[in-house]
Protein backbone atom coordinates (compact mmCIF):
# COMPACT_ATOMS: atom_id res chain seq x y z
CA UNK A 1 0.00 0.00 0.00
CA UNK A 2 1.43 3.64 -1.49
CA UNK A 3 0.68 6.35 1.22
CA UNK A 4 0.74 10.02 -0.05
CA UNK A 5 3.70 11.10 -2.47
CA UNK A 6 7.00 12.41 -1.52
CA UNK A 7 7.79 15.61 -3.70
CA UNK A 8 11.40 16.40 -4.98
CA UNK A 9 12.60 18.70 -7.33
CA UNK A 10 14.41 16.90 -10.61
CA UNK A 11 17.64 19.11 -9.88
CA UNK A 12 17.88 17.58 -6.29
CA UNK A 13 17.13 14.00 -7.02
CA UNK A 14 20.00 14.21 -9.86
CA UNK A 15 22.38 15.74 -7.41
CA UNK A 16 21.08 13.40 -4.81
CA UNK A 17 21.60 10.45 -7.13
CA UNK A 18 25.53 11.87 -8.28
CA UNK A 19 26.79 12.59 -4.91
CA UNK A 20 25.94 8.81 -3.88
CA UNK A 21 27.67 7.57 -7.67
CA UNK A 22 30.68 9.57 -6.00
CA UNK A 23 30.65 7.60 -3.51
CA UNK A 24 30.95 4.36 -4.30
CA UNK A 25 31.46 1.89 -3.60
CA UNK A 26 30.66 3.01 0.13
CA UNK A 27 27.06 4.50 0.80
CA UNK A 28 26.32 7.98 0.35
CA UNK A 29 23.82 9.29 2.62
CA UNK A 30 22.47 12.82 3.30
CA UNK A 31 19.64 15.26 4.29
CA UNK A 32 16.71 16.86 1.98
CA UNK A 33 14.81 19.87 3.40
CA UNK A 34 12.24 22.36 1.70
CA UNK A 35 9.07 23.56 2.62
CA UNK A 36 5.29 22.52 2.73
CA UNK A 37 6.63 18.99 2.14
CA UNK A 38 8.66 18.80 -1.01
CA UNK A 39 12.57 18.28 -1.06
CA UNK A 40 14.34 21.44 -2.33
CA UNK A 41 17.59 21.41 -0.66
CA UNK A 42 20.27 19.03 -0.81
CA UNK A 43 23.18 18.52 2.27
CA UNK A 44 25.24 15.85 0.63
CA UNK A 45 27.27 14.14 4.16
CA UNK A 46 30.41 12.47 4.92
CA UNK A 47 29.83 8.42 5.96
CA UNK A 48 31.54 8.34 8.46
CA UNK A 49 31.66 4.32 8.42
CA UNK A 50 33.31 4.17 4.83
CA UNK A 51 31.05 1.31 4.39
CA UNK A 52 29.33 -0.62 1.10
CA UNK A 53 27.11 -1.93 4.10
CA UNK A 54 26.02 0.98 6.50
CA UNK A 55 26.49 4.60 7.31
CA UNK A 56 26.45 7.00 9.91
CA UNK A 57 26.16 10.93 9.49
CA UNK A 58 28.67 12.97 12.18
CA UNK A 59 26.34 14.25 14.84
CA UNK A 60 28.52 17.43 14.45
CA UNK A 61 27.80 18.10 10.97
CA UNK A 62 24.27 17.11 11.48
CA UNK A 63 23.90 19.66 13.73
CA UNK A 64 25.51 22.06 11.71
CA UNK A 65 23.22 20.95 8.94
CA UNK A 66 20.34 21.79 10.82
CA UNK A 67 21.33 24.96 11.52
CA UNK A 68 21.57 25.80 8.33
CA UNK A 69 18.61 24.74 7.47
CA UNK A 70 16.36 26.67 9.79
CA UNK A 71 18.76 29.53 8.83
CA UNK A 72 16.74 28.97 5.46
CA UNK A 73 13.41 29.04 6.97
CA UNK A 74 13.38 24.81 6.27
CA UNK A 75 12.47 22.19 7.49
CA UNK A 76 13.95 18.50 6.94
CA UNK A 77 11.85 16.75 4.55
CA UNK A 78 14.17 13.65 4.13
CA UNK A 79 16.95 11.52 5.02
CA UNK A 80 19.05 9.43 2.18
CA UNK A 81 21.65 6.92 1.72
CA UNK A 82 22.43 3.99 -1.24
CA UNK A 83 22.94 0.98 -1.28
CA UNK A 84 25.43 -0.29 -3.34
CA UNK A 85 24.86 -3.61 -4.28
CA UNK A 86 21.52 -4.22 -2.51
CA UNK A 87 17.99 -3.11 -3.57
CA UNK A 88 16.02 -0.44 -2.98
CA UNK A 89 14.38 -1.61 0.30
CA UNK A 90 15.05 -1.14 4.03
CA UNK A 91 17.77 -3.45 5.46
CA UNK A 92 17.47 -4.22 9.02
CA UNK A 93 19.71 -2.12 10.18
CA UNK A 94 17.95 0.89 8.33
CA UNK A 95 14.78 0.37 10.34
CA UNK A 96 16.52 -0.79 13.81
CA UNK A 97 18.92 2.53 13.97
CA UNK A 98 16.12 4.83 12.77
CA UNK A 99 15.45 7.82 14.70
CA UNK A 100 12.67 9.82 12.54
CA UNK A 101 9.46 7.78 11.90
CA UNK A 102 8.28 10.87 10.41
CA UNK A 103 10.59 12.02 8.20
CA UNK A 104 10.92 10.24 4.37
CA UNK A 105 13.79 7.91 3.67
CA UNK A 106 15.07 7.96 0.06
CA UNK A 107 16.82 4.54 -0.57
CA UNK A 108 19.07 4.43 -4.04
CA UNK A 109 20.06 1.48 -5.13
CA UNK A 110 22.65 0.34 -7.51
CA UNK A 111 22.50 -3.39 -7.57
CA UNK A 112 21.09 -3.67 -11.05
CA UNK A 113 22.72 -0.41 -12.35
CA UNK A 114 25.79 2.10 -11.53
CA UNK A 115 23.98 4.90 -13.90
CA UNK A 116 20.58 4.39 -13.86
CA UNK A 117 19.93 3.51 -10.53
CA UNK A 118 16.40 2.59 -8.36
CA UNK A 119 15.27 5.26 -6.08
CA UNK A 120 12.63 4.53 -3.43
CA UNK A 121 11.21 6.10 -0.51
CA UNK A 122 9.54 4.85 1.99
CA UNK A 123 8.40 6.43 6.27
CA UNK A 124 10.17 3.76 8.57
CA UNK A 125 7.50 3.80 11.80
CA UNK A 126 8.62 1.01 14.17
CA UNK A 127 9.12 -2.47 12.27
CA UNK A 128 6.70 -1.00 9.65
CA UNK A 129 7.69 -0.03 6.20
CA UNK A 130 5.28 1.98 4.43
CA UNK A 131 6.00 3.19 1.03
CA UNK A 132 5.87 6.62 -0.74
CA UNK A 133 5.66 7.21 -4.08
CA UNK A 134 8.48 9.66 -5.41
CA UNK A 135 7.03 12.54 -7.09
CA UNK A 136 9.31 14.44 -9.13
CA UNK A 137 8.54 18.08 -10.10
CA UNK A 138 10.09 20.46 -12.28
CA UNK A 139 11.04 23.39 -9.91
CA UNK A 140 9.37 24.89 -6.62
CA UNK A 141 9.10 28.67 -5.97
CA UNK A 142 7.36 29.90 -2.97
């Protein structure tokens, strides 16, 4: 079951998709914020477990992140990582270390393809998985 869509600008899910191409074969993983909902603002962040497995954000740089994003007037819309050589799905580990049920998680895999990868996104609310339906738009202006 599809719950409502998760909006992103075509410009961010390219540069979303590139930074995590960069950083293979590891995972990339990074924040999205915008406003009423849809992703307009990219934060591209270090993994700080150099893994093709797992990542972890530096809570220092998160909370620098953050900063900079209320700075904007923002609000985190979405959290992102890849997985390398696994699909597009939650691993275990993605919904056991999860700390923001309601915040989107963007999952891009590369198991079937380094340049035209699978992007999927999906709310992680306990053990549940529930799906979201990317939405891409053109631009945003407020």
């Amino acid at each position: 079951m599809t719950n409502a869509p998760f909006f992103i600008t075509k410009a961010i899910l390219k540069e979303m998709i590139t930074h995590c191409q960069n950083e293979l074969p590891f995972e990339g993983c990074g924040l999205l914020s915008g406003k009423n909902g849809i992703a307009t603002s990219i934060w591209p962040m270090e993994n700080i477990s150099y893994s093709p497995n797992s990542y972890s954000m530096d809570l220092k740089q998160i909370e620098e992140v953050f900063d900079l994003i209320n700075k904007q007037n923002e609000k985190l819309v979405g959290i992102y990582h890849s997985h390398p050589t696994d699909r597009a799905y939650p691993s275990p580990e993605d919904i056991t270390y999860n700390n923001y049920p309601e915040i989107a998680h963007i999952i891009i895999s590369f198991a079937r393809s380094s340049t035209q990868p699978d992007v999927s996104c999906f709310y992680l609310r306990g053990t549940r998985v529930i799906p979201l339906k990317v939405e891409k738009i053109k631009e945003y202006n407020i």
